[in-house]
Protein backbone atom coordinates (compact mmCIF):
# COMPACT_ATOMS: atom_id res chain seq x y z
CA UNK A 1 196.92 171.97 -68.49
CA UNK A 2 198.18 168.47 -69.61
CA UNK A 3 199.50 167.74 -73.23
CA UNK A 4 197.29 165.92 -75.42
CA UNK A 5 198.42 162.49 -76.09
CA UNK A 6 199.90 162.37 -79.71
CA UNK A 7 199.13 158.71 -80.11
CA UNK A 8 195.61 159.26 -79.71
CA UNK A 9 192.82 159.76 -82.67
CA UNK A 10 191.96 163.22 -83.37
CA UNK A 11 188.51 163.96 -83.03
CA UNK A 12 186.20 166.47 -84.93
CA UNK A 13 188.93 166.31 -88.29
CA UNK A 14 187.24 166.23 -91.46
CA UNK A 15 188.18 163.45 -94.06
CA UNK A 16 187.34 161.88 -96.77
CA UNK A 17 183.97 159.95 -96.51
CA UNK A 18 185.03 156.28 -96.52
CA UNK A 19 184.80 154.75 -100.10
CA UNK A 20 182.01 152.88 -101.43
CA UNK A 21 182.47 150.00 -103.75
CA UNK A 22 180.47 148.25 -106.22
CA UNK A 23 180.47 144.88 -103.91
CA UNK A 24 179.00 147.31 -101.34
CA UNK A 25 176.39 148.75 -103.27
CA UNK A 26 175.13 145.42 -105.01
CA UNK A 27 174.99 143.29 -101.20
CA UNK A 28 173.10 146.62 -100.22
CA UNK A 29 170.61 146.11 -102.82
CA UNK A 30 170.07 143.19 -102.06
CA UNK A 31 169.44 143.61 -98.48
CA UNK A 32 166.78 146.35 -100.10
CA UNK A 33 164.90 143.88 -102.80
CA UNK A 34 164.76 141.15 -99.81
CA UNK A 35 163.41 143.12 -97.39
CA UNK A 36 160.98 145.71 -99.62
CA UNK A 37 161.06 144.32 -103.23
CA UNK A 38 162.40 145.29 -106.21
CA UNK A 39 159.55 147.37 -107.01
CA UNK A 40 160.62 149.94 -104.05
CA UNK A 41 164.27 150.29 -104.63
CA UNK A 42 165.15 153.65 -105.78
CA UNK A 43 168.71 154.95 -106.44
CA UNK A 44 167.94 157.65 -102.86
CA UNK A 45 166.89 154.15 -100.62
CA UNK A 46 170.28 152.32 -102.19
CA UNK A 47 171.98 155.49 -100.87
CA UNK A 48 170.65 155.35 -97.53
CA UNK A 49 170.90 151.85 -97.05
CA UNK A 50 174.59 151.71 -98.33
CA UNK A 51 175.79 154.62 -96.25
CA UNK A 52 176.71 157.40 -98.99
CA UNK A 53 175.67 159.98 -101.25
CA UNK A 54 173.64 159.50 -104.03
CA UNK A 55 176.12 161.24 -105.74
CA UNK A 56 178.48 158.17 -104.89
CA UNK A 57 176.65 155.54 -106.68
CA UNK A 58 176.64 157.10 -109.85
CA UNK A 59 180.48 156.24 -109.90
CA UNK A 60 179.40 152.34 -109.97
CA UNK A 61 175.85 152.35 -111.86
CA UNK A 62 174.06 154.67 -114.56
CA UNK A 63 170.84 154.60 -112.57
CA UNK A 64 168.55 151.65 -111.61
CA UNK A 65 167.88 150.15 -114.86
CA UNK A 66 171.71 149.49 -114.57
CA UNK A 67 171.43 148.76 -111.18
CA UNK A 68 169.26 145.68 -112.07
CA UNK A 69 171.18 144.15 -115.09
CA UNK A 70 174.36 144.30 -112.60
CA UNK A 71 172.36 142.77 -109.85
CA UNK A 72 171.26 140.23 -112.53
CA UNK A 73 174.84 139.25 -113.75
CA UNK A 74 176.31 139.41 -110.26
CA UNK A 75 173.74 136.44 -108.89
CA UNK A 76 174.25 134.58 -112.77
CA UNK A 77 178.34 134.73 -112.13
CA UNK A 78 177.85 132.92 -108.86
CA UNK A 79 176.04 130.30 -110.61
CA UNK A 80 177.91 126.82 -110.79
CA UNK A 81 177.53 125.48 -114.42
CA UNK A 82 176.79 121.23 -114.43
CA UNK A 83 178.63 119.27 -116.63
CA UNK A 84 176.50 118.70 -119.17
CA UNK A 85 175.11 115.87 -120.90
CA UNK A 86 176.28 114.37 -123.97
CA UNK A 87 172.46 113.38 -125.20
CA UNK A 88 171.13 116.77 -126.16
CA UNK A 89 167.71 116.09 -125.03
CA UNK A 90 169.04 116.01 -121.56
CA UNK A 91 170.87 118.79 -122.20
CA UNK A 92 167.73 120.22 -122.51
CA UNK A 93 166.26 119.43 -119.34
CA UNK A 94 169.68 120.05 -117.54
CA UNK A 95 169.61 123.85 -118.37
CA UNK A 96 166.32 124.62 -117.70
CA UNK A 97 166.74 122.67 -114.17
CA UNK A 98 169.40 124.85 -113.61
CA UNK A 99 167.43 127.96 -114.51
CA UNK A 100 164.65 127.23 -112.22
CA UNK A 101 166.99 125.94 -109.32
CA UNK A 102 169.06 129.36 -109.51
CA UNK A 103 165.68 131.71 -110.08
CA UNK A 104 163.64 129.70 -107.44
CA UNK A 105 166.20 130.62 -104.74
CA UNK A 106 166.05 133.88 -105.43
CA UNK A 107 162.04 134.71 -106.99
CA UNK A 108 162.00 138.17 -106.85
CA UNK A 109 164.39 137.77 -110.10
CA UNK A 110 161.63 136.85 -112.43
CA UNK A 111 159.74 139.67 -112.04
CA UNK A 112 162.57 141.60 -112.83
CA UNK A 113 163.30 139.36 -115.71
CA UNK A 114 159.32 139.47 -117.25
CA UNK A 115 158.77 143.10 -116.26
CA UNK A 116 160.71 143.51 -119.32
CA UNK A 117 162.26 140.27 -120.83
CA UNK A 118 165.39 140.86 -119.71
CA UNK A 119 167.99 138.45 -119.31
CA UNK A 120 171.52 138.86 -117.22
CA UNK A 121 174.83 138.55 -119.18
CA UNK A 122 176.25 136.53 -117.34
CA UNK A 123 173.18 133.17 -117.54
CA UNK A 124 173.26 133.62 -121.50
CA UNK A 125 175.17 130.34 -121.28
CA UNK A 126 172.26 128.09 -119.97
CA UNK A 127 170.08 129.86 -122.97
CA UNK A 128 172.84 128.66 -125.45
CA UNK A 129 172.76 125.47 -124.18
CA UNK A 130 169.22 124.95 -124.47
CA UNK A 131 169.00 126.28 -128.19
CA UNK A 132 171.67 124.04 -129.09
CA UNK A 133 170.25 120.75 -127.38
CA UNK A 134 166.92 121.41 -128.97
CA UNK A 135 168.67 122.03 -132.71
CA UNK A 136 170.59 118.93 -132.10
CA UNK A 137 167.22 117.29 -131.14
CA UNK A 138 166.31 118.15 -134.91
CA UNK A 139 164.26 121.75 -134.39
CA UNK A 140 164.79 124.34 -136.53
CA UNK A 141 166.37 127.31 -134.81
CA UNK A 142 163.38 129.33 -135.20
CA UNK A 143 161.96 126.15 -133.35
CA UNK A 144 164.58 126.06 -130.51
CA UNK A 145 163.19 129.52 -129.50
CA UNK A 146 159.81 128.61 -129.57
CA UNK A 147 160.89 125.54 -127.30
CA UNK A 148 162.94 128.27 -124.87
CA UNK A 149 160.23 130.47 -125.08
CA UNK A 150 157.59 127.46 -123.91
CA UNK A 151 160.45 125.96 -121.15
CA UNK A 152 160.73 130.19 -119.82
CA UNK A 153 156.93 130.22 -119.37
CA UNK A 154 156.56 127.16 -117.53
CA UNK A 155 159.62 127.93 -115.28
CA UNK A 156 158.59 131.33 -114.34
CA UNK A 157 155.18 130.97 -114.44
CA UNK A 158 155.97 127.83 -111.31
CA UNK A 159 158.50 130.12 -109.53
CA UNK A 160 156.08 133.11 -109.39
CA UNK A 161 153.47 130.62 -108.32
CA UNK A 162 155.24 128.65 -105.77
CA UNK A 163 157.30 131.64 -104.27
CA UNK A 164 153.25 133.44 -103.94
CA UNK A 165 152.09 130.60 -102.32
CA UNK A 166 155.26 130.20 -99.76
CA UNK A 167 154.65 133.76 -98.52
CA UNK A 168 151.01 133.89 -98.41
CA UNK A 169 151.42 130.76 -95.88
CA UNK A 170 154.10 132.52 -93.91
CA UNK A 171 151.85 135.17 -93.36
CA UNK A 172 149.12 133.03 -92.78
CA UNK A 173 147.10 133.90 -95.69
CA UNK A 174 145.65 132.94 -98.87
CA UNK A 175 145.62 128.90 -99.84
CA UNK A 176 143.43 128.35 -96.76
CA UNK A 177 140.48 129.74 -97.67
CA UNK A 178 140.83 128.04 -101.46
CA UNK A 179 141.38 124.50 -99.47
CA UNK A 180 138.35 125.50 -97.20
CA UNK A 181 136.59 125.95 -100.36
CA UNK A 182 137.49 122.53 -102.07
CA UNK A 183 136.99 120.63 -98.73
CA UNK A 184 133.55 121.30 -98.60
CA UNK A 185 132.37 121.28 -102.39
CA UNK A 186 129.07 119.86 -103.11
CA UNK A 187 129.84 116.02 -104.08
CA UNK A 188 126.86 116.00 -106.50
CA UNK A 189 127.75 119.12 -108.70
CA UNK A 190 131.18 119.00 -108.04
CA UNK A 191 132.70 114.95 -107.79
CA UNK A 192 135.86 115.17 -108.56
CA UNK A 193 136.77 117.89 -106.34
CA UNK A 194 134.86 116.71 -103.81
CA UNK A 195 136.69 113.47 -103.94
CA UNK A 196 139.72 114.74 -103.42
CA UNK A 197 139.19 117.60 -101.07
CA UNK A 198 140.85 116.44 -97.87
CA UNK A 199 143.98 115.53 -100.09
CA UNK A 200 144.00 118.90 -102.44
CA UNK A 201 146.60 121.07 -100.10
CA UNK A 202 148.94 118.27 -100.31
CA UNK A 203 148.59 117.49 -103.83
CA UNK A 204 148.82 121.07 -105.38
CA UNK A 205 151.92 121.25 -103.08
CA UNK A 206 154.44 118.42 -104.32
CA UNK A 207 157.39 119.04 -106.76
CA UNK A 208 156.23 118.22 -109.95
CA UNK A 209 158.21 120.58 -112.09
CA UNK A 210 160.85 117.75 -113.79
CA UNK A 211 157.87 115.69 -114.45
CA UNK A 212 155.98 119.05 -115.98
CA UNK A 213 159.37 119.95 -117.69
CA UNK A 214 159.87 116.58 -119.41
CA UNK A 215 156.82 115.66 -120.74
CA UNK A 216 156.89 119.53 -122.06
CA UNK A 217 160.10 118.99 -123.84
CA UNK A 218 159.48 115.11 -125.47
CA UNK A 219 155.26 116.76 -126.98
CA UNK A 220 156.94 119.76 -128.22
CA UNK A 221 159.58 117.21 -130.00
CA UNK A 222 157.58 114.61 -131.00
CA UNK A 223 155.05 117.04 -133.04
CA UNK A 224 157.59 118.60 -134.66
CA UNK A 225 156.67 118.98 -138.51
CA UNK A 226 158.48 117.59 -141.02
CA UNK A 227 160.58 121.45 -142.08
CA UNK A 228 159.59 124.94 -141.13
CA UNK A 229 157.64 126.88 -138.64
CA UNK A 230 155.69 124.57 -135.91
CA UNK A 231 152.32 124.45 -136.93
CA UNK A 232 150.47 127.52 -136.04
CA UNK A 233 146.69 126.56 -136.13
């Protein structure tokens, strides 16, 4: 019967399971919400996907309400902040650029973020700076949150859109029958369209948020009332 070898691992021995950190279970939620959605991760799928107990991740996170605002304030904290611009109209336009550049890479946030008008920690900075430019543009603060509020429509409202779009034409789906549709409309009931039916896919496809985003900013601005509330009616 020959020894065993000391130097070798024991096998079978029972230990403790290997820990589990926060880093670990935030990259495995993210592997989740980019392969299923956000909609479909559950606190027992985080579990499974990061390797350990259920039990373990309520060590790191309450549940998955507190999963999502630490999700949220992980991605803001990676954020680089601009230096920004000493006219605070542009200041304006710099923070909501930077808003949409960090959301668009990553659109799955906004629905998080409307589902229930959340916002992350950690990007409460680019929201400061955009309620300051517009007060130093002359608004009211009252005003400065209607402007925010109009800026976070636009913004989402194009990521959702655009982010749709990309996937329905990566699975081959969708825009093409709407093009189809525009490319043969009726010339006499519908001109315009008609007109430009060949050229509508390209069109509705080109950048045109800054464009959107400035002329948004400079109406809301320049119909500012004299004091008070913006004018309601």
């Amino acid at each position: 019967m020959t020894a065993a070898d000391p130097s070798a691992p024991a096998r079978g021995r029972m230990g403790r399971p290997p820990r589990t950190s926060r880093a670990d279970i935030i990259a495995a939620a993210r592997r989740l919400i980019d392969r299923d959605g956000w909609e479909k991760l559950t606190m027992r799928r985080l579990a499974a996907e990061a390797g350990t107990a259920s039990t373990t991740l309520y060590h790191h996170v309450r549940d998955k309400d507190d999963l999502l605002t630490q999700l949220l304030d992980d991605y803001a904290e990676q954020m680089s902040r601009p230096a920004m611009p000493a006219d605070p109209r542009e200041r304006i336009i710099t923070a909501a650029t930077v808003i949409r550049e960090t959301l668009a890479a990553w659109p799955w946030v906004v629905g998080v973020l409307i589902q229930d008008d959340r916002v992350g920690r950690a990007a409460l900075w680019m929201v400061e700076a955009l309620l300051a430019g517009a007060i130093e543009c002359g608004c009211t603060p009252e005003q400065a949150v209607d402007l925010y509020r109009s800026i976070w429509y636009y913004t989402a409202g194009e990521i959702l859109v655009r982010a749709n779009r990309d996937r329905q034409r990566a699975e081959k789906r969708g825009p093409a029958q709407r093009d189809d549709l525009i490319r043969a409309a009726d010339a006499t009931e519908l001109p315009h369209l008609a007109a430009l039916g060949e050229r509508w896919a390209s069109l509705v496809s080109r950048d045109t948020y800054s464009l959107g985003l400035r002329n948004l900013v400079d109406g809301f601005l320049r119909n500012l009332p004299d004091r008070g509330e913006p004018d309601r009616a």
